[in-house]
C-alpha atoms as a PDB file:
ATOM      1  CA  UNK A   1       0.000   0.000   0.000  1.00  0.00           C
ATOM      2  CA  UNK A   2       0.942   3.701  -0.417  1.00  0.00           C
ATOM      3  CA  UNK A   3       0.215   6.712   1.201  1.00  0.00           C
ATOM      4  CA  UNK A   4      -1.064   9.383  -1.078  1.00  0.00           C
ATOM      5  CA  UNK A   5      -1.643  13.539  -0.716  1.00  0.00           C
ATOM      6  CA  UNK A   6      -3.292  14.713  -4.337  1.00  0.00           C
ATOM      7  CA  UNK A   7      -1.120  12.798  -6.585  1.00  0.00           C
ATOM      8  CA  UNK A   8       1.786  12.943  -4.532  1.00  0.00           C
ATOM      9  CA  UNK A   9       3.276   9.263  -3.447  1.00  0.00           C
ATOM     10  CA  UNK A  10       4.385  10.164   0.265  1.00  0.00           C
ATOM     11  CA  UNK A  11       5.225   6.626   1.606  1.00  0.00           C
ATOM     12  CA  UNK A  12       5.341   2.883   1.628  1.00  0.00           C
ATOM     13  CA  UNK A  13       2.410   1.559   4.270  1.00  0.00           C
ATOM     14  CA  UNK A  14       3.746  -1.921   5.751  1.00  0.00           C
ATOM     15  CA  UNK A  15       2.506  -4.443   8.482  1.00  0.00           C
ATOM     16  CA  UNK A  16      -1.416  -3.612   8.121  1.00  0.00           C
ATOM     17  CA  UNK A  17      -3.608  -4.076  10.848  1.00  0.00           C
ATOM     18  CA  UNK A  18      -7.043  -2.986  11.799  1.00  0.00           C
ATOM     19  CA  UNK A  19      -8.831  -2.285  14.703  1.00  0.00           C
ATOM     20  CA  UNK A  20     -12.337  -1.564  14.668  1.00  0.00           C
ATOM     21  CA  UNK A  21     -12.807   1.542  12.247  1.00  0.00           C
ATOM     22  CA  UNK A  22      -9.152   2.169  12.209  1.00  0.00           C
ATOM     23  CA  UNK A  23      -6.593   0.782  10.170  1.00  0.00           C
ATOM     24  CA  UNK A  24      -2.641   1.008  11.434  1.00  0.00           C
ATOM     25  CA  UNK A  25       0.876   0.011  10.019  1.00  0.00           C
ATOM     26  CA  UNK A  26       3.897   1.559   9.719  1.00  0.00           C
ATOM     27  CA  UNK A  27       4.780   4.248   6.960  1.00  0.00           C
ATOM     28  CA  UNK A  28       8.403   4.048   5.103  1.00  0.00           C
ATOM     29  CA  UNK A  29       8.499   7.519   3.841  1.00  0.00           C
ATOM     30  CA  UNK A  30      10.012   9.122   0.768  1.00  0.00           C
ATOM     31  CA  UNK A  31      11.162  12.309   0.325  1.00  0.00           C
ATOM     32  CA  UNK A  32       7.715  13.632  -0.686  1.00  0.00           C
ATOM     33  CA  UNK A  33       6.627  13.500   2.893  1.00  0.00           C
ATOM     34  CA  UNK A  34       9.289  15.800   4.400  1.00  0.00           C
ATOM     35  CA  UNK A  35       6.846  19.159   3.784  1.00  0.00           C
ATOM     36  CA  UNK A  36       4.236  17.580   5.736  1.00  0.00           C
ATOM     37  CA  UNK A  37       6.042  17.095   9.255  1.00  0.00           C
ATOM     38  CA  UNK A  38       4.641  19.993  11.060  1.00  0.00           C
ATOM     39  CA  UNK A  39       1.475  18.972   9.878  1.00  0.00           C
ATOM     40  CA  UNK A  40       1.783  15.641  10.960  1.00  0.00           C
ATOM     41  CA  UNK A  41       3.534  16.411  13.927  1.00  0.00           C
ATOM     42  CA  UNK A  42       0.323  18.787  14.386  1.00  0.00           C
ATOM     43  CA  UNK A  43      -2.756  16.371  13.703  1.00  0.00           C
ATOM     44  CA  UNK A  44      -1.044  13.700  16.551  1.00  0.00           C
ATOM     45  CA  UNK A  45      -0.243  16.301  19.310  1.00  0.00           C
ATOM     46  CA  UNK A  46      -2.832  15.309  22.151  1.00  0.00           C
ATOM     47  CA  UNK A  47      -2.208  18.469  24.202  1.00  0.00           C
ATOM     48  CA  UNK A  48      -2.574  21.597  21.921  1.00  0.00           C
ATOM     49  CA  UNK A  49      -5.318  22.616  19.504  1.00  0.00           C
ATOM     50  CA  UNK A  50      -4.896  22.062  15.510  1.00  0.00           C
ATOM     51  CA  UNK A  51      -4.282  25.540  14.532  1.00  0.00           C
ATOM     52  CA  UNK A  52      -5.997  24.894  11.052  1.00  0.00           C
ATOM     53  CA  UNK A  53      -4.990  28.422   9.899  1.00  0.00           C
ATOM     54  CA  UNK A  54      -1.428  27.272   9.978  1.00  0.00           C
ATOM     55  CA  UNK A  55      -1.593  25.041   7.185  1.00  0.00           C
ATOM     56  CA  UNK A  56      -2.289  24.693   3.727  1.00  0.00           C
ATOM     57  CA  UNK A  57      -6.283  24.185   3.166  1.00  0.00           C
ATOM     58  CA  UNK A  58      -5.930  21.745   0.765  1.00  0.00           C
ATOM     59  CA  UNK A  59      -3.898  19.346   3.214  1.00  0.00           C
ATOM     60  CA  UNK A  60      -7.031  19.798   5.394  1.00  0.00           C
ATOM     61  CA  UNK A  61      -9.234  18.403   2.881  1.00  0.00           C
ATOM     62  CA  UNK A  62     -10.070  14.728   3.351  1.00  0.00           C
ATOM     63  CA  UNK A  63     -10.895  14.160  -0.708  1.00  0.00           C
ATOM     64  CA  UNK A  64      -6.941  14.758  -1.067  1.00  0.00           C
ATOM     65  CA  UNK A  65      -5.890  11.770   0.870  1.00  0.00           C
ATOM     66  CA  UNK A  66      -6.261   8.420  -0.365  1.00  0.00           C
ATOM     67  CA  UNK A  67      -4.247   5.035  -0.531  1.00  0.00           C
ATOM     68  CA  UNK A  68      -3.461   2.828  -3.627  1.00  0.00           C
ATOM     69  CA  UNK A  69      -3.495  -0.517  -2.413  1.00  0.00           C
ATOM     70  CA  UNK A  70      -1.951  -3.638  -3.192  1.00  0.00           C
ATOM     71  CA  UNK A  71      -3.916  -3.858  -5.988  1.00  0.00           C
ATOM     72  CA  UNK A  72      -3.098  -1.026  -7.332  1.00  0.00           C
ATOM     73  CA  UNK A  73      -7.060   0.652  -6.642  1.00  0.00           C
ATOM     74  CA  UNK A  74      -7.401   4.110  -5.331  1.00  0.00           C
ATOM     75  CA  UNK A  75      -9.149   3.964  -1.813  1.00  0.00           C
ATOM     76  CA  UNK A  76     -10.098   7.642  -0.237  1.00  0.00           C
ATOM     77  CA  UNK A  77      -9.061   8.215   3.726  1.00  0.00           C
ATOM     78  CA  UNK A  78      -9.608  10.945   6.106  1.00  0.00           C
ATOM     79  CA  UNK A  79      -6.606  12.795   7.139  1.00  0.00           C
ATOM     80  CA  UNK A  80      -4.026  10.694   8.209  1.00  0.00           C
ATOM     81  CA  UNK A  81      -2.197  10.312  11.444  1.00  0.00           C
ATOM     82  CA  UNK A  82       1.423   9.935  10.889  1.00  0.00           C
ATOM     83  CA  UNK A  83       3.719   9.821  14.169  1.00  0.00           C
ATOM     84  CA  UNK A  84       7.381  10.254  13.952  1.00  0.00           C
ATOM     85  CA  UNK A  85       8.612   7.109  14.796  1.00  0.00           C
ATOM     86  CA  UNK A  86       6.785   6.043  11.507  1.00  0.00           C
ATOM     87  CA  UNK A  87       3.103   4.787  13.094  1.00  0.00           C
ATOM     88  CA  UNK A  88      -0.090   5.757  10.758  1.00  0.00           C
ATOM     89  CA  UNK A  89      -3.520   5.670  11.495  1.00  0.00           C
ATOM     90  CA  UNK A  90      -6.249   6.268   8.977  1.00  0.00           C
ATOM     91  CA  UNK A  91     -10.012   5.523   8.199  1.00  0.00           C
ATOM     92  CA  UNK A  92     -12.008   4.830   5.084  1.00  0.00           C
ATOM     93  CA  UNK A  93     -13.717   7.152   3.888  1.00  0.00           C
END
């Protein structure tokens, strides 16, 4: 699987689990991904507000983020969390 913004491929999505709605694996990013750290880091940060003025409007809209499975079919997610040590969480949309 691969993790994609627009038509942007931002990462290889291994060891695929899911739990209830959620699905979960681990994210081995290219170099596509590197512009979307503070976002990321932003989106998993329990303790402080998502400042959505801070970021790019597009990256807050759900019908840009989608995965192309094994199978090569495109699949639409919401926003996706993406912790550093290389954890992702998404749902279907």
């Amino acid at each position: 699987m691969k993790l994609y913004f627009s038509n942007e491929c931002l990462g290889e999505i291994k060891n695929v689990n899911v739990e209830g709605m959620w699905v979960n694996g681990n994210i081995i990013p290219n170099k596509n991904i590197e512009k979307f750290k503070a976002f990321f880091a932003a989106i998993v940060n329990e303790e402080n507000e998502l400042v959505e003025a801070n970021f790019n409007k597009e990256w807050l809209d759900d019908n840009n983020w989608y995965i192309i499975d094994n199978q090569k079919e495109k699949k639409g997610i919401v926003i996706p969390a993406v912790y550093p040590d290389g954890d992702i969480y998404w749902r279907w949309r």
